[in-house]
Protein backbone atom coordinates (compact mmCIF):
# COMPACT_ATOMS: atom_id res chain seq x y z
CA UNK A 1 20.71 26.72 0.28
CA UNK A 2 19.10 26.89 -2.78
CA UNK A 3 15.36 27.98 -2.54
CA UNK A 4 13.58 24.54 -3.71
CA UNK A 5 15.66 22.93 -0.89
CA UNK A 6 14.46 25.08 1.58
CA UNK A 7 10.88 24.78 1.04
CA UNK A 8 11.35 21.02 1.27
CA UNK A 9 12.75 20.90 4.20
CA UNK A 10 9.62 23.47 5.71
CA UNK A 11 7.09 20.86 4.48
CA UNK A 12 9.35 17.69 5.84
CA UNK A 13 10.39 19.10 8.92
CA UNK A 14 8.04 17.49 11.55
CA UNK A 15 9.74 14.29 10.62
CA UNK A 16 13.25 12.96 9.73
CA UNK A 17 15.06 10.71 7.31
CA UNK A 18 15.38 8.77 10.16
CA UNK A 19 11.94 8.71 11.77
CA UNK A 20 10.51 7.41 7.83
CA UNK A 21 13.07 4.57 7.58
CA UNK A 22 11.89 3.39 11.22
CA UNK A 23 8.79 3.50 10.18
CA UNK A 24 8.29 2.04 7.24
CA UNK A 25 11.18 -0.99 8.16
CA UNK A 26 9.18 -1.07 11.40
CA UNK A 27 5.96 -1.82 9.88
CA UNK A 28 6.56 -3.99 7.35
CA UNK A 29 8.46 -6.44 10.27
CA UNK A 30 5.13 -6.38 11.85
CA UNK A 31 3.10 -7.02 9.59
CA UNK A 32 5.29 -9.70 8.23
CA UNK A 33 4.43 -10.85 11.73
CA UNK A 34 0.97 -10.67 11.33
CA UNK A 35 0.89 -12.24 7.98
CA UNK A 36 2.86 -15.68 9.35
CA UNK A 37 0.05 -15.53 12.09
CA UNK A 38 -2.31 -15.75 9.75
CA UNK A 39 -0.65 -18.31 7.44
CA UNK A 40 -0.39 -20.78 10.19
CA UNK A 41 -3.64 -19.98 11.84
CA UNK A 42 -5.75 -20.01 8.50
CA UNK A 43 -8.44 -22.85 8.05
CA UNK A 44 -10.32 -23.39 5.03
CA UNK A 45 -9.50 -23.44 1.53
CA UNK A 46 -9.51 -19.78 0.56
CA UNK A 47 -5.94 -19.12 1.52
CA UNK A 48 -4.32 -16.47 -1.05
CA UNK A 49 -0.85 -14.94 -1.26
CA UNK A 50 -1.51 -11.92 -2.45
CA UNK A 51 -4.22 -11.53 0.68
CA UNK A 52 -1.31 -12.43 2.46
CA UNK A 53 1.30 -9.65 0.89
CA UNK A 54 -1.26 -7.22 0.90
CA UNK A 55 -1.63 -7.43 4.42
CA UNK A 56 2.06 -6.21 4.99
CA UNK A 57 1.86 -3.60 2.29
CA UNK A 58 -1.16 -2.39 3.32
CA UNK A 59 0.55 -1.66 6.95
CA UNK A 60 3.30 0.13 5.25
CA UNK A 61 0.87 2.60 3.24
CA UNK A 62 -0.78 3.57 6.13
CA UNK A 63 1.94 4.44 8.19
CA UNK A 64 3.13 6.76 5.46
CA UNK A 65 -0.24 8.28 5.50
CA UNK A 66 -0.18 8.95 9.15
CA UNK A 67 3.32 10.79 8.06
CA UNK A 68 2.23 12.65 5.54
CA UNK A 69 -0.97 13.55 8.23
CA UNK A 70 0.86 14.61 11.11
CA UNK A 71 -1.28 16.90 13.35
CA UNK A 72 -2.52 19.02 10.21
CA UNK A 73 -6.04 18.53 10.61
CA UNK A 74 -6.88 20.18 6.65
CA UNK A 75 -4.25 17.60 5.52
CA UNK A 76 -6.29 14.43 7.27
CA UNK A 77 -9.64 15.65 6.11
CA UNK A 78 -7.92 15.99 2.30
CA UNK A 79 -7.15 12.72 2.54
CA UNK A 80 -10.25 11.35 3.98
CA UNK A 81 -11.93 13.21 0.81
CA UNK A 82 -9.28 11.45 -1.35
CA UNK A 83 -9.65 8.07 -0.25
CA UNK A 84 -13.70 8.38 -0.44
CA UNK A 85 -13.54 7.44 -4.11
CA UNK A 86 -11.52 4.58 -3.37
CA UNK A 87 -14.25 1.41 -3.90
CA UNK A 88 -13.82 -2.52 -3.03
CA UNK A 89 -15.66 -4.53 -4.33
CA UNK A 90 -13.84 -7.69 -2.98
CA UNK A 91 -15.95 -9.86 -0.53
CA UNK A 92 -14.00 -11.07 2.18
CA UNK A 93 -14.84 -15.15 2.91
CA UNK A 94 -13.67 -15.29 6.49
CA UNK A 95 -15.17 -12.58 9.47
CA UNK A 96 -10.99 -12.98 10.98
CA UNK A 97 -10.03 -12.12 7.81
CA UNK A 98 -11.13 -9.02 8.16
CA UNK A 99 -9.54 -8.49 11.98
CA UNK A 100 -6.25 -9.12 10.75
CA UNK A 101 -7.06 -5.87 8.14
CA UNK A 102 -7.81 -3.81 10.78
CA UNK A 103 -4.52 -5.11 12.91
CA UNK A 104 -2.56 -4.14 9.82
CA UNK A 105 -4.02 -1.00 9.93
CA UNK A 106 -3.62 -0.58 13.18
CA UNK A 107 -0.17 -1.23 13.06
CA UNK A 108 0.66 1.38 10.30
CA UNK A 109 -1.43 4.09 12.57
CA UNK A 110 1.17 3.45 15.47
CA UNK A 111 4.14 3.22 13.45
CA UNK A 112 3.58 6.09 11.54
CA UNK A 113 2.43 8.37 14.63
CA UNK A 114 5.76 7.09 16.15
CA UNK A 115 4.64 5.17 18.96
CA UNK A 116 6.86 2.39 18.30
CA UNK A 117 6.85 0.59 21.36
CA UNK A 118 2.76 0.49 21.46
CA UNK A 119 3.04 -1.13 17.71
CA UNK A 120 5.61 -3.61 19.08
CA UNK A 121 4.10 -5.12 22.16
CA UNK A 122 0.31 -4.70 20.91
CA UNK A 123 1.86 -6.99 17.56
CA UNK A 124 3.22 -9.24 20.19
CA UNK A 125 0.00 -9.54 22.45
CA UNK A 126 -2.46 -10.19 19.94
CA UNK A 127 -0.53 -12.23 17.84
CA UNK A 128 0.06 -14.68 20.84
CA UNK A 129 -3.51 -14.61 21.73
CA UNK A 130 -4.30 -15.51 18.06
CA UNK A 131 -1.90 -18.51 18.02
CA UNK A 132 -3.26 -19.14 22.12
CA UNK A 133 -6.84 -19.60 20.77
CA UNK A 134 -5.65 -21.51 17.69
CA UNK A 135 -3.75 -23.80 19.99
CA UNK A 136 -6.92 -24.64 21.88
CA UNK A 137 -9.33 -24.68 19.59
CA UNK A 138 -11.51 -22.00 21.69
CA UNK A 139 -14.99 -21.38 21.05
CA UNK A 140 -15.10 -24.72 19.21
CA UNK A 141 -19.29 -26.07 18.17
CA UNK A 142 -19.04 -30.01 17.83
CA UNK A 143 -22.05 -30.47 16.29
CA UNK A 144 -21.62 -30.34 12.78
CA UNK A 145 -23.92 -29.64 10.62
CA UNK A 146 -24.71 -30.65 6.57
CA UNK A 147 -26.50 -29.74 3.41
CA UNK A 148 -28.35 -32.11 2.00
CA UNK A 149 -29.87 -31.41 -1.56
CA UNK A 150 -31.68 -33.70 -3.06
CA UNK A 151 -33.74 -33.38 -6.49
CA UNK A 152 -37.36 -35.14 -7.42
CA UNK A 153 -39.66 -35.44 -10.28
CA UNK A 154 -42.06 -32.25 -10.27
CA UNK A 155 -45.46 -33.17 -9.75
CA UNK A 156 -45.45 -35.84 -7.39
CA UNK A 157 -45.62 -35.62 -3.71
CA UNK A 158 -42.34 -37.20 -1.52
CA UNK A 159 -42.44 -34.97 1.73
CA UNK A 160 -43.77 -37.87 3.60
CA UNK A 161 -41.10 -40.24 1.87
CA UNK A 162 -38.75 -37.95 2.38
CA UNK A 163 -39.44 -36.80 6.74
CA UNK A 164 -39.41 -40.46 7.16
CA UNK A 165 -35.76 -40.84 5.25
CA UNK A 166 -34.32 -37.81 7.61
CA UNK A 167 -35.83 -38.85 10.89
CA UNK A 168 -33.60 -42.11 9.86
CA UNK A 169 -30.54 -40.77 9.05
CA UNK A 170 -30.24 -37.73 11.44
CA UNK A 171 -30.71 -35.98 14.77
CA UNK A 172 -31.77 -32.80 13.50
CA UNK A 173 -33.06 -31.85 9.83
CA UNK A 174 -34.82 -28.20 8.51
CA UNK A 175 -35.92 -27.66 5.11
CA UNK A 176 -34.63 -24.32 3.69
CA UNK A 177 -35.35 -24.04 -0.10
CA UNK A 178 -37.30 -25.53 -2.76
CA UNK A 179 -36.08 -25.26 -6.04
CA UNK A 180 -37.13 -25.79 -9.51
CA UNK A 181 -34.36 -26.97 -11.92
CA UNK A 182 -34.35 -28.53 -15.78
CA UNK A 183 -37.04 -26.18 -17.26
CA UNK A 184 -39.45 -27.58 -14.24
CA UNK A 185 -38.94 -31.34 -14.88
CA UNK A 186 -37.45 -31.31 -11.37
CA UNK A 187 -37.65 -30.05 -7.96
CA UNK A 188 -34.23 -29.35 -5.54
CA UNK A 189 -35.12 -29.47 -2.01
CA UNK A 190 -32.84 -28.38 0.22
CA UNK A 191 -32.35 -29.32 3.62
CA UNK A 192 -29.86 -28.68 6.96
CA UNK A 193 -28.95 -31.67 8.51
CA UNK A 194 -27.16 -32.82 11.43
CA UNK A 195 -26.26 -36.52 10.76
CA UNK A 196 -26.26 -39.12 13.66
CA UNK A 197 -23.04 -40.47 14.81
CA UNK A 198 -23.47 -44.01 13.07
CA UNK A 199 -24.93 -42.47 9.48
CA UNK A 200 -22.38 -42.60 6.78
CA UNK A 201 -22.87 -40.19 4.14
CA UNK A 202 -22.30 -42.89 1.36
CA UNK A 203 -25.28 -44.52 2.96
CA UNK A 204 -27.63 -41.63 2.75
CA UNK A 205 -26.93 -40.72 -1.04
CA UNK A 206 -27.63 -44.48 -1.36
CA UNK A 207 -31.05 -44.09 0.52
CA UNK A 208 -32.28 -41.12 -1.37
CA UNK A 209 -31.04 -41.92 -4.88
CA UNK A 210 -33.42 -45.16 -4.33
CA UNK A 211 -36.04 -43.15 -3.00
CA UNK A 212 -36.13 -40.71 -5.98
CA UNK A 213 -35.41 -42.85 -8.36
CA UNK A 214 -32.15 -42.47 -9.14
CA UNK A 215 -32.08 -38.51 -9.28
CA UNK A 216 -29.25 -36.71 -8.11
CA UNK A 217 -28.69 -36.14 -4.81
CA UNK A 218 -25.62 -34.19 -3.21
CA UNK A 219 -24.56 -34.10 0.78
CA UNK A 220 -21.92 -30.88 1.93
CA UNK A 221 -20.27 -32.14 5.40
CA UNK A 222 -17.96 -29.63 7.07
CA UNK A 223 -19.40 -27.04 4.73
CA UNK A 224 -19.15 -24.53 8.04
CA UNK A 225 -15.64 -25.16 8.77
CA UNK A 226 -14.75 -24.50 5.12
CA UNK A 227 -15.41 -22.01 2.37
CA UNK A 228 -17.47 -22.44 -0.27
């Protein structure tokens, strides 16, 4: 055997053909699992396919670094130094967006240290608990809450105008921000608000366009079920 051969096979000889083939085909099934999970599970309107894709390459990269790893312990701290410079700057909308990162990681770990049937039946588990809790709506809050941001004439004074407006329209109202827009000509006040089951939004705009005089006024509903 020809010299270059042989020191290939010394450096690839705590794994097989075989044992990288499982791997890899074994992770990407899985995460293609995990990605359909979280294509019918998402909510919101921040839904990408190349989040999605990524996902299931992502698994696949990291079980070929747990190959190339192995049990060398220089090896894993090389890599750790390699991937140090590595920098994202991507902000991640959705908190479950990022557990179903760490599941794809997760899953490239086992698949690439070979414990196949751990990758397989944790996939399954928390996959089904993901779809369980999706099914019934767990951990569901009723209340809903909205932004309300309405803008006035700098200058004059409509905070008592403006309690008496909320304590009208809603259960529940905080002021947050004040704002001062068009070179000061204006003031944004922004409030949380927790409407009252008979308000209408259409009905509130109404009420505080009159009350300001026509300024604008804008009302978020469902703005924490959805991404903005």
């Amino acid at each position: 055997m020809p010299p270059f051969l042989q020191e290939f096979e010394d450096l690839s000889g705590t794994f097989t053909v075989v044992d990288v083939v499982l791997a890899m085909v074994l992770s990407f099934a899985l995460c293609t699992v995990v990605g359909l999970v979280y294509k019918a599970t998402h909510r919101g309107i921040s839904y990408t396919q190349s989040y999605v894709q990524t996902l299931v390459f992502m698994g696949m990269i990291v079980a070929l670094v747990m190959l190339i790893v192995g049990s060398n312990i220089a090896r894993a701290f090389a890599l750790v130094g390699a991937l140090s410079i590595i920098r994202f700057r991507n902000a991640v909308k959705e908190t479950r967006d990022v557990g179903f990162i760490f599941l794809a990681m997760a899953i490239g770990m086992a698949t690439g240290t070979r414990f196949y049937t751990l990758a397989i039946v944790a996939t399954a588990a928390i996959s089904g608990a993901i779809l369980l809790m999706e099914r019934l709506d767990w951990f569901k809050v009723n209340l809903q809450s909205q932004v309300l941001k309405v803008q006035v004439p700098s200058g004059e004074d409509f905070s008592k105008a403006m309690d008496d407006a909320l304590l009208r329209f809603t259960d529940h109202s905080e002021l947050v921000s004040l704002e001062s827009v068009r070179a000061g000509a204006l003031t944004e006040m922004t409030y949380t608000a927790r409407l009252k089951p008979s308000t209408k939004p259409a009905e509130v705009i109404q009420a505080f366009r009159e009350l300001t005089g026509g300024q604008k006024v804008t009302l978020l509903t469902g703005y924490d079920r959805t991404d903005l």
